[in-house]
N, C-alpha and C. Protein backbone atom coordinates (compact mmCIF):
# COMPACT_ATOMS: atom_id res chain seq x y z
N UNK A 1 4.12 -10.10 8.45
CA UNK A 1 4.85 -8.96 7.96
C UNK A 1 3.98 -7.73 8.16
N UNK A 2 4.35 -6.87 8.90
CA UNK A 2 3.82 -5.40 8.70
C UNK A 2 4.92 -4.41 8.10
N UNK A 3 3.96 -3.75 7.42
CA UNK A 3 4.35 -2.67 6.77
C UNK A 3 4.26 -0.80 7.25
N UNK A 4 3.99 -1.06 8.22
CA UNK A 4 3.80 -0.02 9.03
C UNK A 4 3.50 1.40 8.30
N UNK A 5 2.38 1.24 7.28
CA UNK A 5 2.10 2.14 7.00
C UNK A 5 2.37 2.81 5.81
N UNK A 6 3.31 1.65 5.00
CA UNK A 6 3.92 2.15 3.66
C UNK A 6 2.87 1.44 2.82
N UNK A 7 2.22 0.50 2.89
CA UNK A 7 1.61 0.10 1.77
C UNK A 7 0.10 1.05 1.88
N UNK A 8 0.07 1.56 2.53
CA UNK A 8 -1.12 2.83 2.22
C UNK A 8 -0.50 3.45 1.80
N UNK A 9 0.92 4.17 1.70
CA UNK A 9 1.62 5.01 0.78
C UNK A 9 1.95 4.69 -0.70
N UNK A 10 1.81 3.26 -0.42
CA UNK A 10 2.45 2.80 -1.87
C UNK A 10 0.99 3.18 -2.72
N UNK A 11 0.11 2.63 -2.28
CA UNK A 11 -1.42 3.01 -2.51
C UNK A 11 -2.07 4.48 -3.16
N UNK A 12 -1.66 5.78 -2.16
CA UNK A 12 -1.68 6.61 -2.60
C UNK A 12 -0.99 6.99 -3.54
N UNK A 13 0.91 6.50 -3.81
CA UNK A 13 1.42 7.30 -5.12
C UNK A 13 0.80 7.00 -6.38
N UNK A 14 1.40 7.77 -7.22
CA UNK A 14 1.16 8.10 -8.14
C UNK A 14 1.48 7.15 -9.39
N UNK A 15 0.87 6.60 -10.26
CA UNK A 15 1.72 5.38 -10.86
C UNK A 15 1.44 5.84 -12.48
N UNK A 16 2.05 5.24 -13.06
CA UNK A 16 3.17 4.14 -13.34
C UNK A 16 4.51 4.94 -12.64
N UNK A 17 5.25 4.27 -11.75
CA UNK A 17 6.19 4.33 -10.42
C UNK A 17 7.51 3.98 -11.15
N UNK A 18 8.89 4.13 -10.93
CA UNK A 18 9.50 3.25 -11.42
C UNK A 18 10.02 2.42 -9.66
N UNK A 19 10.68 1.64 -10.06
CA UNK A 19 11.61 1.41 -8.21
C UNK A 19 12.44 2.16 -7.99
N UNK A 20 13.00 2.95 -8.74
CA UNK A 20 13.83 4.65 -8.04
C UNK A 20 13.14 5.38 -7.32
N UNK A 21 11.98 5.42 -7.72
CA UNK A 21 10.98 6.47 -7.72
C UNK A 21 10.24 5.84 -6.41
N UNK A 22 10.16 4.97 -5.87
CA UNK A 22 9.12 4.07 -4.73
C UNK A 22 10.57 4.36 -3.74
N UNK A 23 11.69 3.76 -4.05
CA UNK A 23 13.12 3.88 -3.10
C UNK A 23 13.38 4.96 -2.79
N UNK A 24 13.50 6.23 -3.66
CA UNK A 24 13.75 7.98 -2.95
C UNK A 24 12.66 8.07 -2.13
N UNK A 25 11.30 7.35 -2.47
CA UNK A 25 10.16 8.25 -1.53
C UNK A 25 9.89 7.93 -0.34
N UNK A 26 10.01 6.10 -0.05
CA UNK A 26 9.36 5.24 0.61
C UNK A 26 10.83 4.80 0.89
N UNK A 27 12.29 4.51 0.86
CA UNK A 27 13.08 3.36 1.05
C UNK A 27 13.45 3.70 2.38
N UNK A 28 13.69 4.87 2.98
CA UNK A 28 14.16 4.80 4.61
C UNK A 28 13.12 3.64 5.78
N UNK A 29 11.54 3.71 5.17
CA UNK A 29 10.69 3.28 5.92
C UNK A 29 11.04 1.63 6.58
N UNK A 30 10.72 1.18 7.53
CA UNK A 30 10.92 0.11 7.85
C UNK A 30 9.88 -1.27 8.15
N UNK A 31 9.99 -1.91 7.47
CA UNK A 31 9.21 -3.31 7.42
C UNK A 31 9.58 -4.22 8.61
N UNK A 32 8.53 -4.88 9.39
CA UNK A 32 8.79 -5.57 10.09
C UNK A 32 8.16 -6.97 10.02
N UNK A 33 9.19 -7.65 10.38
CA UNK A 33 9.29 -9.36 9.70
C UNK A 33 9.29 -9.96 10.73
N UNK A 34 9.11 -11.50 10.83
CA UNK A 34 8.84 -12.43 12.03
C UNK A 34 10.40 -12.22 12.55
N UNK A 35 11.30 -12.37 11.64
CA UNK A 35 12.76 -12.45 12.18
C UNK A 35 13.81 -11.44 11.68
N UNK A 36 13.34 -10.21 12.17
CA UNK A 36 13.78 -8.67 11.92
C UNK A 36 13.51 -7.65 11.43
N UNK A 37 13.95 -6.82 10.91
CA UNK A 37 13.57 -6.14 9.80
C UNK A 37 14.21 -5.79 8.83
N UNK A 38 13.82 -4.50 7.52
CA UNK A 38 14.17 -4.45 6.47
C UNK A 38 13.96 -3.26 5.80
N UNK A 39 14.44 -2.25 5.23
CA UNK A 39 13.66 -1.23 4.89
C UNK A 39 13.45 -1.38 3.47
N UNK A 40 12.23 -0.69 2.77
CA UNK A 40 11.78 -0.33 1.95
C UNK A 40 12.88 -0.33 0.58
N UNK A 41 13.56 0.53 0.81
CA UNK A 41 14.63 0.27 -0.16
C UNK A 41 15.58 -0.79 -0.13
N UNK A 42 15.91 -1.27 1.09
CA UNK A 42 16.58 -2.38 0.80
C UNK A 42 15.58 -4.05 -0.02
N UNK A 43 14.34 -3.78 0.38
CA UNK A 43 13.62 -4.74 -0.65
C UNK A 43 13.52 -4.51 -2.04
N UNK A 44 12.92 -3.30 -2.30
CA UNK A 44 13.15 -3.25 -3.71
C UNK A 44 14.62 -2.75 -4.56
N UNK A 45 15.28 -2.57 -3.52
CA UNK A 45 16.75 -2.54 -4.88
C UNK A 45 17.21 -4.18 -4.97
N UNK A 46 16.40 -5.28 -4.67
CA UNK A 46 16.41 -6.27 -4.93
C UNK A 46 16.19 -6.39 -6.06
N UNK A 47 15.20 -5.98 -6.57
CA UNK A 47 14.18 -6.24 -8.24
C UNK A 47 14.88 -5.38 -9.17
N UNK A 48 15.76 -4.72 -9.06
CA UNK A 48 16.12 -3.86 -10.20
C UNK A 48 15.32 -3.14 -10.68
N UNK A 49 15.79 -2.24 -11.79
CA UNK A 49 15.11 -1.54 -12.53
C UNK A 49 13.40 -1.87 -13.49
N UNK A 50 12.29 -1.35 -12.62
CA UNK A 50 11.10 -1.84 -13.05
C UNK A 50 10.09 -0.82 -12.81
N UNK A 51 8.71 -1.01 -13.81
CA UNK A 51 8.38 0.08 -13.73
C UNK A 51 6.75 -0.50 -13.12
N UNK A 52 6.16 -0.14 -12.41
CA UNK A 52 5.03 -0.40 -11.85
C UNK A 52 3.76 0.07 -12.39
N UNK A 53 2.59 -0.73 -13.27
CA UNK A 53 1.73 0.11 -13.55
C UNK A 53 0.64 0.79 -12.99
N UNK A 54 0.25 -0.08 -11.45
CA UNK A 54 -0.76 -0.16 -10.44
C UNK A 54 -0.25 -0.24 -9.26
N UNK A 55 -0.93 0.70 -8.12
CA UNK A 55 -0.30 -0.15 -6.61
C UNK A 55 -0.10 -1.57 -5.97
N UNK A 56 -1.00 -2.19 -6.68
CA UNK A 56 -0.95 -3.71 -6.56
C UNK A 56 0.24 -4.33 -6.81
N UNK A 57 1.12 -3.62 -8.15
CA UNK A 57 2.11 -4.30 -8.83
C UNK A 57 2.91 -3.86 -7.98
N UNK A 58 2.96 -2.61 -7.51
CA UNK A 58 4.57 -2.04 -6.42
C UNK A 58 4.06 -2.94 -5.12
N UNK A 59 2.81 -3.01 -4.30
CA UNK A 59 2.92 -4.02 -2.81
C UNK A 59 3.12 -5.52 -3.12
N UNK A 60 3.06 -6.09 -4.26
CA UNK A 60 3.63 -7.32 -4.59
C UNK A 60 4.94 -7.61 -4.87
N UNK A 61 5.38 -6.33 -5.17
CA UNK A 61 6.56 -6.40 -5.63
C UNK A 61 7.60 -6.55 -4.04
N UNK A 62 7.02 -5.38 -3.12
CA UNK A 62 7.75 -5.74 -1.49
C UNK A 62 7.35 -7.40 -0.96
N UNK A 63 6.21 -7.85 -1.53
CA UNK A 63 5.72 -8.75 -0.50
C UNK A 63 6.72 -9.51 -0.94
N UNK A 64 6.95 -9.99 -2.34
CA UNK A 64 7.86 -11.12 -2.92
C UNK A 64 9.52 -10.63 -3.02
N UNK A 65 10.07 -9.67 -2.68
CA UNK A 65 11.42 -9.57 -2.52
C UNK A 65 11.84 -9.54 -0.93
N UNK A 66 11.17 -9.80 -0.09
CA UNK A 66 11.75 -9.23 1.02
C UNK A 66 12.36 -10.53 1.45
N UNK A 67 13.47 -10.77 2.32
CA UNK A 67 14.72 -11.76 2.44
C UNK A 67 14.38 -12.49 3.50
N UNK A 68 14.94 -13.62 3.74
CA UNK A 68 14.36 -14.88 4.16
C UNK A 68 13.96 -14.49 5.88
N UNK A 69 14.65 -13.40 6.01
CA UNK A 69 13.84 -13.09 7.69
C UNK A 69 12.45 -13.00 7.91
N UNK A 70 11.58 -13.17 6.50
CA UNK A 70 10.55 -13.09 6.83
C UNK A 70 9.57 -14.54 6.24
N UNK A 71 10.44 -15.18 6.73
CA UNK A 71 9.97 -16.95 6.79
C UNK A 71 10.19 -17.52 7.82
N UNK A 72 9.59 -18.50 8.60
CA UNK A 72 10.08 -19.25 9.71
C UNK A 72 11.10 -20.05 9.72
N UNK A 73 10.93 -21.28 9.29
CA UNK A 73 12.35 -22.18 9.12
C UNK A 73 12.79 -22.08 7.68
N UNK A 74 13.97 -21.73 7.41
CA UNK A 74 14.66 -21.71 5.73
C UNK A 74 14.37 -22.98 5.18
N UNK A 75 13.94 -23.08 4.54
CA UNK A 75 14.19 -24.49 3.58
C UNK A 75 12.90 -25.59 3.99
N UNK A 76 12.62 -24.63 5.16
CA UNK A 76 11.22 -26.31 5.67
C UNK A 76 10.42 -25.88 4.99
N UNK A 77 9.66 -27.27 4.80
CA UNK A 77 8.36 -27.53 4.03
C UNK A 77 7.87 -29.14 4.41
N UNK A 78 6.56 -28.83 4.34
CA UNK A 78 5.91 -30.13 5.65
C UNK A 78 5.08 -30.95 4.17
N UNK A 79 5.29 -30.32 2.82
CA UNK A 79 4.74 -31.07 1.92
C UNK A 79 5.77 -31.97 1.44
N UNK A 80 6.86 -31.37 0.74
CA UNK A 80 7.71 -32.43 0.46
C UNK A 80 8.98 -32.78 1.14
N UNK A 81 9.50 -34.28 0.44
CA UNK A 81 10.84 -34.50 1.44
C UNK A 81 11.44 -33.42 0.76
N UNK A 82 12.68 -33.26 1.75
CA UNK A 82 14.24 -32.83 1.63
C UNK A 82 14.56 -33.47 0.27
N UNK A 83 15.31 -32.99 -0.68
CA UNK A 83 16.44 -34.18 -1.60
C UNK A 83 17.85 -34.24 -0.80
N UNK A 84 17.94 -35.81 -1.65
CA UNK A 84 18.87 -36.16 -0.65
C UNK A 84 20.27 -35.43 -0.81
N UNK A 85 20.85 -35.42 0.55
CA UNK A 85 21.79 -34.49 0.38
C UNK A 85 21.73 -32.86 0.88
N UNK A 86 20.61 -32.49 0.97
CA UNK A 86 20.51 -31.26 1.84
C UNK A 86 20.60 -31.61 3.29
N UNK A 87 21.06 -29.89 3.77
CA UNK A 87 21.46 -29.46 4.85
C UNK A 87 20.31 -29.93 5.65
N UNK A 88 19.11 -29.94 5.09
CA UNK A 88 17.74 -29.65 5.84
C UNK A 88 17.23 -31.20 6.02
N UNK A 89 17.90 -32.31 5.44
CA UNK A 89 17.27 -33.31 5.52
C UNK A 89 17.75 -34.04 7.23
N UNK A 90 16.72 -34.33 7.52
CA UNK A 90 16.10 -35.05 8.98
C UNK A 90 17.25 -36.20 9.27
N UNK A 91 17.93 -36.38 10.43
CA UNK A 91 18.95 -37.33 10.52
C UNK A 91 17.99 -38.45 10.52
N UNK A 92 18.38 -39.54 10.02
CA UNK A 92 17.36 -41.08 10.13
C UNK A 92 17.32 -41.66 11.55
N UNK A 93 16.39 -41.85 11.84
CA UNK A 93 15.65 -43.13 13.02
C UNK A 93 15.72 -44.22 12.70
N UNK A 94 15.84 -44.94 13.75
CA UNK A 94 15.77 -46.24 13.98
C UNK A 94 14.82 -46.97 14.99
N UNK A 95 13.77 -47.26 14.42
CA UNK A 95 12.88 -47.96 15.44
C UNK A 95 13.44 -49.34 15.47
């Protein structure tokens, strides 16, 4: 994920932020993801109404809302099985 430059902005504002306040300043900007992109405001009008006390809390807040384009395979995971019954579970072999 790059951020092209917003999370040095998020850095410099001014905090405690609310997400109105990060979305009027920062939401046109655009994030780029393995599988598209996303802008600024469209990640955080994810989280609703919240108020940020540190820059840390507003770039965590983009890192963890931004939408599944910025994962490789949906649903894979190489630790556990599938439950049974998902979309994602592996058709069976037969040796």
């Amino acid at each position: 994920m790059q951020l092209n430059g917003t999370g040095d902005a998020i850095d410099d504002h001014e905090y405690p932020a609310t997400t109105e306040e990060l979305i009027e300043e920062y939401g046109d900007r655009t994030i780029e993801l393995p599988n598209g992109t996303e802008t600024v405001g469209d990640v955080l009008a994810r989280l609703g109404p919240e108020t940020f006390e540190a820059p840390e809390d507003a770039r965590f807040a983009v890192y963890t809302a931004v939408s599944n384009k910025a994962v490789g395979r949906v649903g894979y995971s190489d630790r556990d099985p599938a439950p049974v019954g998902s979309p994602y579970t592996p058709d069976a072999v037969s040796f």
